[in-house]
PDB file of N, CA and C in Angstrom:
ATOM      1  N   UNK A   1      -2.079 -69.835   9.887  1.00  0.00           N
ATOM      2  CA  UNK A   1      -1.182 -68.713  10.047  1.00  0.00           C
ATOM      3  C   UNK A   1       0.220 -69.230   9.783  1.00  0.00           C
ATOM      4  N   UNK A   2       0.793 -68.705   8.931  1.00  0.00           N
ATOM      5  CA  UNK A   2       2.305 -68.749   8.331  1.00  0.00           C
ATOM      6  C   UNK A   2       3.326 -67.884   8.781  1.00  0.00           C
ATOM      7  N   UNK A   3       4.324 -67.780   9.871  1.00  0.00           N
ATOM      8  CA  UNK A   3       5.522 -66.897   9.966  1.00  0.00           C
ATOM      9  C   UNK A   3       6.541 -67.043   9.543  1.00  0.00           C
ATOM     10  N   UNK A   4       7.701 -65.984   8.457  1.00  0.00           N
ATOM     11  CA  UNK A   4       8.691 -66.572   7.946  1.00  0.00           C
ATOM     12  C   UNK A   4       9.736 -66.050   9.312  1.00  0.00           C
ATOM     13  N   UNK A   5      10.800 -66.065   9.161  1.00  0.00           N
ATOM     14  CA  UNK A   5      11.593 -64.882   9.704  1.00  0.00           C
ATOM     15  C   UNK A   5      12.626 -65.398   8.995  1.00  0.00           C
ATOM     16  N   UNK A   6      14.250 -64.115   9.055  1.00  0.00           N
ATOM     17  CA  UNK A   6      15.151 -64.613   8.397  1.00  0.00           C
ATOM     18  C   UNK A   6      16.117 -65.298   9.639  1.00  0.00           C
ATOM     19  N   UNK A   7      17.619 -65.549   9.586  1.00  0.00           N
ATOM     20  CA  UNK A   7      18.626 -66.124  10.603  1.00  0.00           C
ATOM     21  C   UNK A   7      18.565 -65.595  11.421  1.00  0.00           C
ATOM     22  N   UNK A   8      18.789 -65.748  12.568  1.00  0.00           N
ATOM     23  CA  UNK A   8      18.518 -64.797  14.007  1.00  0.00           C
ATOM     24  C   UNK A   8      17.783 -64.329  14.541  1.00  0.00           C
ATOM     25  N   UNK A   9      16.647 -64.144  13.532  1.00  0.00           N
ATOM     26  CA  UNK A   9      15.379 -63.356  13.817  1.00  0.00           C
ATOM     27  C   UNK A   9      14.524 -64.201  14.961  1.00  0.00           C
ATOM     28  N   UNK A  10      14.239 -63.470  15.755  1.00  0.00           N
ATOM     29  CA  UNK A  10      13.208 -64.106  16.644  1.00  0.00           C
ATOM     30  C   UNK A  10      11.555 -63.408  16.211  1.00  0.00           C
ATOM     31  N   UNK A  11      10.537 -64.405  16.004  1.00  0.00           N
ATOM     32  CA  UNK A  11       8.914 -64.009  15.758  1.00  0.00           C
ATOM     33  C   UNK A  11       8.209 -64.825  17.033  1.00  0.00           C
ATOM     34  N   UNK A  12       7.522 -63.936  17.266  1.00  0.00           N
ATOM     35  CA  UNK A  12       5.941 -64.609  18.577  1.00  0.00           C
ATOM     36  C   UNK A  12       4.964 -63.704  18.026  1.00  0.00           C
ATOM     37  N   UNK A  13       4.189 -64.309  17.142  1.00  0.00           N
ATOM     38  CA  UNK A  13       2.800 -63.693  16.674  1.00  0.00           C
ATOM     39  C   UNK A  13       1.450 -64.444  17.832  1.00  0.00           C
ATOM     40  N   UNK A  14       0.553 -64.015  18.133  1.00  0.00           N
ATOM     41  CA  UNK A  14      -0.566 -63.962  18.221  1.00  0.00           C
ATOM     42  C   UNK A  14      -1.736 -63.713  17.017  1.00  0.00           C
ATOM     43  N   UNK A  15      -2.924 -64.879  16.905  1.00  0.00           N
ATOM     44  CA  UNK A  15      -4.116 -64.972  16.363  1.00  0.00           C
ATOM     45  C   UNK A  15      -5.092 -64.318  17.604  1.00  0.00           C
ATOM     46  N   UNK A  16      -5.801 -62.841  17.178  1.00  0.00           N
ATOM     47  CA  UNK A  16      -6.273 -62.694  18.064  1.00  0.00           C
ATOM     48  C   UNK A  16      -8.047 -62.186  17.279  1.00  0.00           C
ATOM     49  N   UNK A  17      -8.835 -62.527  18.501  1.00  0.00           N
ATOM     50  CA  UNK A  17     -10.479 -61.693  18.211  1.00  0.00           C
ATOM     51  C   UNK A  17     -10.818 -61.034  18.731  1.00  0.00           C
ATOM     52  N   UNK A  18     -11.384 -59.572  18.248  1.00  0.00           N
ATOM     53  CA  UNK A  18     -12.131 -58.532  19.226  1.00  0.00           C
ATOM     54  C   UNK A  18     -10.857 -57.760  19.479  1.00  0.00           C
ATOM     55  N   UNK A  19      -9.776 -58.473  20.600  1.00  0.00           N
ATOM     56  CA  UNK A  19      -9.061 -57.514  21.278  1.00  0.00           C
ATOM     57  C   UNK A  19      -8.100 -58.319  21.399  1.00  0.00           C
ATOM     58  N   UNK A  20      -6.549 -57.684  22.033  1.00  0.00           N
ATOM     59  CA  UNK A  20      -5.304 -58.432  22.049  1.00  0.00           C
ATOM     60  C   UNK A  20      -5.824 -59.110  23.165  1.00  0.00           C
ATOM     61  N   UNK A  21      -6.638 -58.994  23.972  1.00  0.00           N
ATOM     62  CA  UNK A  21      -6.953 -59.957  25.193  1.00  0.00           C
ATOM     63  C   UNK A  21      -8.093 -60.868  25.142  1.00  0.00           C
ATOM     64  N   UNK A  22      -8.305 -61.352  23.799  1.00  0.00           N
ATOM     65  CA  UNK A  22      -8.676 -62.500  23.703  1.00  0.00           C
ATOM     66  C   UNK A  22      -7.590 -63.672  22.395  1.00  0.00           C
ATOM     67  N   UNK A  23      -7.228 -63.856  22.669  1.00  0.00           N
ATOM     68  CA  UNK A  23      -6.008 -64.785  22.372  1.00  0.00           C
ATOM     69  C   UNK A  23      -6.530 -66.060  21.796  1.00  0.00           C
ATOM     70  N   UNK A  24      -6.476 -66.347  20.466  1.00  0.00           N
ATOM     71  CA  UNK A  24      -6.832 -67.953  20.180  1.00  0.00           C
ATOM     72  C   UNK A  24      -5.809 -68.129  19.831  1.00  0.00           C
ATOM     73  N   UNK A  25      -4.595 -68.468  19.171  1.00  0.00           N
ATOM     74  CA  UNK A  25      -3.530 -69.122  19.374  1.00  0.00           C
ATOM     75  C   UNK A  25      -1.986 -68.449  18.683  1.00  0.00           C
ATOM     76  N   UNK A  26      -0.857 -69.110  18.967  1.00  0.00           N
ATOM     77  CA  UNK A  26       0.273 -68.399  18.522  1.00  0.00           C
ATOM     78  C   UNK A  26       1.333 -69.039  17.741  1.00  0.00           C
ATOM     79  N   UNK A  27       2.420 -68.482  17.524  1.00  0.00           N
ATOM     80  CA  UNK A  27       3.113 -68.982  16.637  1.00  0.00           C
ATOM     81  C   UNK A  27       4.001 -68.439  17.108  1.00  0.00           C
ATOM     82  N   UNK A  28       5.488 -69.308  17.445  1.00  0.00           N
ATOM     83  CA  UNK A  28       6.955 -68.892  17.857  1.00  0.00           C
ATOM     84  C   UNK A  28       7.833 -69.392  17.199  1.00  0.00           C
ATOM     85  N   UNK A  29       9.028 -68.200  16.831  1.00  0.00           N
ATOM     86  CA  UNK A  29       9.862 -68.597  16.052  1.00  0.00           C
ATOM     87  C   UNK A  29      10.968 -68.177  16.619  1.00  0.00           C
ATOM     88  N   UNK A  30      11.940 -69.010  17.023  1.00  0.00           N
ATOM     89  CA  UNK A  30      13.247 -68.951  17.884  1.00  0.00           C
ATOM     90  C   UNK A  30      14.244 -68.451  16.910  1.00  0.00           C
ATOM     91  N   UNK A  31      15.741 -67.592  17.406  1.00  0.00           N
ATOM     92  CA  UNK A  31      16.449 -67.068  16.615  1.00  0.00           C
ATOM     93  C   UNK A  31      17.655 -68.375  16.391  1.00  0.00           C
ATOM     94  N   UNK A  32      17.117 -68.863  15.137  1.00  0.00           N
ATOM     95  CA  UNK A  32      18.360 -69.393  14.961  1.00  0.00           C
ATOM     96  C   UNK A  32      19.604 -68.904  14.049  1.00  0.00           C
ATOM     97  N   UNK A  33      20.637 -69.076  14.328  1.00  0.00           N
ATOM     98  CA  UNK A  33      21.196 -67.856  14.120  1.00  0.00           C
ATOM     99  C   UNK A  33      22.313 -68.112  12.329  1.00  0.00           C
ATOM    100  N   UNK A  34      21.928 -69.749  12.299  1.00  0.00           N
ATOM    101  CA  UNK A  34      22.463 -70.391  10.522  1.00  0.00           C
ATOM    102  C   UNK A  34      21.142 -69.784   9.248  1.00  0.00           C
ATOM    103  N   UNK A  35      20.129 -70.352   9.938  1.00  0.00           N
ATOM    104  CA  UNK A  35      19.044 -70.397   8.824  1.00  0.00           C
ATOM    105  C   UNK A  35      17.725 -69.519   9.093  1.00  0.00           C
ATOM    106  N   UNK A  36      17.209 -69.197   8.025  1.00  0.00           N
ATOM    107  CA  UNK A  36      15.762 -68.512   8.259  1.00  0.00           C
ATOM    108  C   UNK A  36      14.714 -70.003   8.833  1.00  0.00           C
ATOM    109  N   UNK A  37      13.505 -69.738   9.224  1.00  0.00           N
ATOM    110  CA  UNK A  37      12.872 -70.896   9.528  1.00  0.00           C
ATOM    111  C   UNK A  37      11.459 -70.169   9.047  1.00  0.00           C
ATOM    112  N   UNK A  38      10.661 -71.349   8.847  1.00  0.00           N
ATOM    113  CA  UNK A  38       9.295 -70.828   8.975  1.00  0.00           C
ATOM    114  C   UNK A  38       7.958 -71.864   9.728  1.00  0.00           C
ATOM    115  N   UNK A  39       7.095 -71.461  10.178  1.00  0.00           N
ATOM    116  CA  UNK A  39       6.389 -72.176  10.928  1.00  0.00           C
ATOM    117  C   UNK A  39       4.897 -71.796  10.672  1.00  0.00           C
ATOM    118  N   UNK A  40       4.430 -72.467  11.096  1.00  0.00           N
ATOM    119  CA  UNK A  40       2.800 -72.332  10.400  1.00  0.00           C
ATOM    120  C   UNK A  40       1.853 -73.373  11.750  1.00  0.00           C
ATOM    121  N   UNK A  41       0.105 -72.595  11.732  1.00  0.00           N
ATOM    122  CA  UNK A  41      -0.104 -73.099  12.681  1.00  0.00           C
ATOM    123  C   UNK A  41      -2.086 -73.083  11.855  1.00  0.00           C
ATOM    124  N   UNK A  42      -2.249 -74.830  12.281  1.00  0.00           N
ATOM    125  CA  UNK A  42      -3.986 -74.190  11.979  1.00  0.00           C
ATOM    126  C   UNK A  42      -4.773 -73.786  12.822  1.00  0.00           C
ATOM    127  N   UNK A  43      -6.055 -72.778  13.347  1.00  0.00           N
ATOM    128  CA  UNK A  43      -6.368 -72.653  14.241  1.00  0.00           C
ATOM    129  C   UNK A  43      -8.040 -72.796  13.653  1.00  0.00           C
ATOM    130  N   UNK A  44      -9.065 -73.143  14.506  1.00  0.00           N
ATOM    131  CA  UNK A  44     -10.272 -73.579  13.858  1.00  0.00           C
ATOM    132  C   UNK A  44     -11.034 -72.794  14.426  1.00  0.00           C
ATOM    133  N   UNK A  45     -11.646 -71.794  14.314  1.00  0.00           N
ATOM    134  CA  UNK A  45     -12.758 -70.473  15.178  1.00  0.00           C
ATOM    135  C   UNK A  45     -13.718 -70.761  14.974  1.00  0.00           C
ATOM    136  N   UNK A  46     -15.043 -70.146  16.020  1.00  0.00           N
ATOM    137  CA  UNK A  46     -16.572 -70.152  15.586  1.00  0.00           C
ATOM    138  C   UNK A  46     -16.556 -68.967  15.411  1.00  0.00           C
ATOM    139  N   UNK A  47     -16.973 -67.658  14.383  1.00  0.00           N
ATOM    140  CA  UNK A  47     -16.939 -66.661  14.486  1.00  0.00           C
ATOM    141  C   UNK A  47     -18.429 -66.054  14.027  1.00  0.00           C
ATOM    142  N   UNK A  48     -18.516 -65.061  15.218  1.00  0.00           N
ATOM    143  CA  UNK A  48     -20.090 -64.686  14.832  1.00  0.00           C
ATOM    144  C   UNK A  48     -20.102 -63.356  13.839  1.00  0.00           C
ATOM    145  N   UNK A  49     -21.181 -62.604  13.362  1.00  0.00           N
ATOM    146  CA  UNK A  49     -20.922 -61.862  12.878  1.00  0.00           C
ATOM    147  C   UNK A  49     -20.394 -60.394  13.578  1.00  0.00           C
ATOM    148  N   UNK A  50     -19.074 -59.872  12.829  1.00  0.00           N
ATOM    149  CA  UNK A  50     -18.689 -58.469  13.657  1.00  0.00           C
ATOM    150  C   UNK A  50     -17.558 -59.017  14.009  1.00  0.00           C
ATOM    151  N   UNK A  51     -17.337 -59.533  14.558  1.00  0.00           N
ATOM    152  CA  UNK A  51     -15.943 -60.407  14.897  1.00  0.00           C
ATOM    153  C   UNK A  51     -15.166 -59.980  14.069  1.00  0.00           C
ATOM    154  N   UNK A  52     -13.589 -59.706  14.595  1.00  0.00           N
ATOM    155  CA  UNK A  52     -12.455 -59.212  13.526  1.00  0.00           C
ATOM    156  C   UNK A  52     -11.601 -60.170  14.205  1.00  0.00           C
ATOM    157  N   UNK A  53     -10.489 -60.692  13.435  1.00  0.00           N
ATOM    158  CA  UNK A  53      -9.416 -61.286  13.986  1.00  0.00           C
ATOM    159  C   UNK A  53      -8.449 -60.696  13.316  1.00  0.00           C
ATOM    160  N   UNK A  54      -7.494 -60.990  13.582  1.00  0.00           N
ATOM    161  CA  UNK A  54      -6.158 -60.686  13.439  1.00  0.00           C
ATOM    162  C   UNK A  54      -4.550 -60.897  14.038  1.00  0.00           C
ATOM    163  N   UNK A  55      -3.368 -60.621  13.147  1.00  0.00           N
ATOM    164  CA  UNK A  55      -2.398 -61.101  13.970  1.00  0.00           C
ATOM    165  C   UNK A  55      -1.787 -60.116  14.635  1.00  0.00           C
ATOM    166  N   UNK A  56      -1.365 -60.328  15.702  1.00  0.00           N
ATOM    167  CA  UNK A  56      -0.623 -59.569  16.765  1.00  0.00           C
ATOM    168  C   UNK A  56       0.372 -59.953  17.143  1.00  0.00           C
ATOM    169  N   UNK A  57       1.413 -58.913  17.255  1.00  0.00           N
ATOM    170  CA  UNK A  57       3.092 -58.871  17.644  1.00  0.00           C
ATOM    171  C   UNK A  57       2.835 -58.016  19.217  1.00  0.00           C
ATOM    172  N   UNK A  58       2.503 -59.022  20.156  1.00  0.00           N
ATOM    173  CA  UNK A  58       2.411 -57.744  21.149  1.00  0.00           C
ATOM    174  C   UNK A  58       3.073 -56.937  22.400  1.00  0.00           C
ATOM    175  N   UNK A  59       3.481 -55.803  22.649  1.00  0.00           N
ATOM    176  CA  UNK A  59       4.170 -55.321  23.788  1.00  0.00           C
ATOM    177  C   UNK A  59       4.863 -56.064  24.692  1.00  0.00           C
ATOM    178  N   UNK A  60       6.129 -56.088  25.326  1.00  0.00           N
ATOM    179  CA  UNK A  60       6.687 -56.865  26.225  1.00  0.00           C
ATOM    180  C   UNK A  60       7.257 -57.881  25.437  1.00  0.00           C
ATOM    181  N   UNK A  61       6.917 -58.198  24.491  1.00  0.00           N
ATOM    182  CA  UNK A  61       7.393 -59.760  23.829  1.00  0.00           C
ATOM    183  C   UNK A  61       8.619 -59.525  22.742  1.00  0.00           C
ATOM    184  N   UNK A  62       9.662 -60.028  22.728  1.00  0.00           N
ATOM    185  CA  UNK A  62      10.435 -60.058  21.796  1.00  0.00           C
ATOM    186  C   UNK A  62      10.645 -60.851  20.336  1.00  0.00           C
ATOM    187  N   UNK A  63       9.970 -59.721  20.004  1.00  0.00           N
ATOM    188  CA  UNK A  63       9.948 -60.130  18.315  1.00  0.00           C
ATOM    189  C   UNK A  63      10.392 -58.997  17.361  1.00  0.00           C
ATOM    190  N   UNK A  64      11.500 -59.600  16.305  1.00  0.00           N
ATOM    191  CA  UNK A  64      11.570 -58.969  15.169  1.00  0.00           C
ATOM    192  C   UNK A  64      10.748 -59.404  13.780  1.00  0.00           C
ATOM    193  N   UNK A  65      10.186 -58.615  13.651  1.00  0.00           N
ATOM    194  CA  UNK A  65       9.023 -58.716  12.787  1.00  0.00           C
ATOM    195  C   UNK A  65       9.674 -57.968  12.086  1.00  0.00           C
ATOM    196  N   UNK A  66       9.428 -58.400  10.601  1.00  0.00           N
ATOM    197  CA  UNK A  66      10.262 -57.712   9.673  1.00  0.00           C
ATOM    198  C   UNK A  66       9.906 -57.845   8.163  1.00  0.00           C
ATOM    199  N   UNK A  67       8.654 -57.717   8.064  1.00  0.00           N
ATOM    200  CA  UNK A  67       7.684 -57.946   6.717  1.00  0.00           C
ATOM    201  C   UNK A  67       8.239 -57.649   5.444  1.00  0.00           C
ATOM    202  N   UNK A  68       8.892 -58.728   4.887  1.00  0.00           N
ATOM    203  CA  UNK A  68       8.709 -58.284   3.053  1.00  0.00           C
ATOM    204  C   UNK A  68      10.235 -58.293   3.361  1.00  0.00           C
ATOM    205  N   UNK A  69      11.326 -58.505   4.217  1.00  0.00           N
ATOM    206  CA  UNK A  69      12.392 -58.606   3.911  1.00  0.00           C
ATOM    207  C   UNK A  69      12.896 -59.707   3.018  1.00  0.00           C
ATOM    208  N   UNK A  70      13.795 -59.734   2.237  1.00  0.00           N
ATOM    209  CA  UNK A  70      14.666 -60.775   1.036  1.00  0.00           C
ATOM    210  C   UNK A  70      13.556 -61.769   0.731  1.00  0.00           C
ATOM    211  N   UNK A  71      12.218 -61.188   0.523  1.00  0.00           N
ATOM    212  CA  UNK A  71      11.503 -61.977   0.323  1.00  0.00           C
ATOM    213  C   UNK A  71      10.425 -62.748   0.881  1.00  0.00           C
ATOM    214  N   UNK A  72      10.866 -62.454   2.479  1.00  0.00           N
ATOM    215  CA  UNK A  72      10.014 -63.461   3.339  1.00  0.00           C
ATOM    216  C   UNK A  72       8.998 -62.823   3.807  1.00  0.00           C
ATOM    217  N   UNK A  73       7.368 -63.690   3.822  1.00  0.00           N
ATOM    218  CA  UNK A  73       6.471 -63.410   4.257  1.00  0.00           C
ATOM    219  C   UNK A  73       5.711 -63.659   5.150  1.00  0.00           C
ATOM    220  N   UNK A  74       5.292 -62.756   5.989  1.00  0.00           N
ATOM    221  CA  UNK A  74       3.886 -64.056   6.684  1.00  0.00           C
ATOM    222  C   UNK A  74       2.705 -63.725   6.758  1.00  0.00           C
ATOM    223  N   UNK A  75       1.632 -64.486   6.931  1.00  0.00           N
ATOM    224  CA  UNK A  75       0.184 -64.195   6.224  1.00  0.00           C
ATOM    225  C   UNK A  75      -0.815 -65.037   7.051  1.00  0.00           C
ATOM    226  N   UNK A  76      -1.823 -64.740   7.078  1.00  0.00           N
ATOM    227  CA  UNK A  76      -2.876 -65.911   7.536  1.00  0.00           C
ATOM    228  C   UNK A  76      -4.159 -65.492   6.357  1.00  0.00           C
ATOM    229  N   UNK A  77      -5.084 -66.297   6.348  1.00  0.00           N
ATOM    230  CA  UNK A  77      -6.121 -66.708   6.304  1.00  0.00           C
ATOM    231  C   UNK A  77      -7.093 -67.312   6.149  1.00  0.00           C
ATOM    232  N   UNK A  78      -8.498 -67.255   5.627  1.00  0.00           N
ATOM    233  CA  UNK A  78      -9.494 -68.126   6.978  1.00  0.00           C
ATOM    234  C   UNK A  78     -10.413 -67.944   5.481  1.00  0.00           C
ATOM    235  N   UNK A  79     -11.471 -69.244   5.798  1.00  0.00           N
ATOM    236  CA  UNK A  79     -12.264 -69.746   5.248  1.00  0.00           C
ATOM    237  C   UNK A  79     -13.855 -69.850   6.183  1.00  0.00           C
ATOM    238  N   UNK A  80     -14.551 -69.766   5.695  1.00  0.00           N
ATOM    239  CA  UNK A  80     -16.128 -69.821   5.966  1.00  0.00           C
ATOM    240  C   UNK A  80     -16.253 -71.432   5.765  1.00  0.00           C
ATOM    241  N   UNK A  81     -16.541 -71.943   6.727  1.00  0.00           N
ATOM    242  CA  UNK A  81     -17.071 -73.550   6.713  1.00  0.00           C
ATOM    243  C   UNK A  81     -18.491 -73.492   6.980  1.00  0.00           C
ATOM    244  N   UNK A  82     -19.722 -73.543   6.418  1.00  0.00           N
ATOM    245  CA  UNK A  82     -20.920 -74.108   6.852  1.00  0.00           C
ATOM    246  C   UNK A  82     -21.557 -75.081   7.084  1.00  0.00           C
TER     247      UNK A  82
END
């Protein structure tokens, strides 16, 4: 999982499965207020079939999330290991 943000911007994403209340891991990005930053995180799952994951920005938490601005992106994804 990859988060960009631009200067100031503060990001706290969540990698989540099933539901926002199962939580496998996160990614924080502090507002610094000179430069954009970006941060990236690997996370390694067993996933059965049906399983959805996804990223989450969630309630209570302060994040500007701000997709596709001057360019910057953030993205995850995942590979099948057998």
């Amino acid at each position: 999982m990859t988060l960009t943000a631009q200067a100031g911007k503060m990001v706290y994403a969540h990698m989540v499965r099933n539901s926002v209340s199962e939580r496998l891991g996160y990614v924080f990005i502090n507002a610094d207020p000179d430069r954009g930053q970006e941060r990236s995180t690997f996370i390694l799952v067993d996933l059965t079939v049906g399983d959805d994951v996804w990223i989450a920005c969630l309630p209570g938490e302060t994040t500007d999330i701000d997709g596709g601005h001057s360019g910057l992106h953030s993205f995850f994804s995942g590979f099948l290991v057998n």
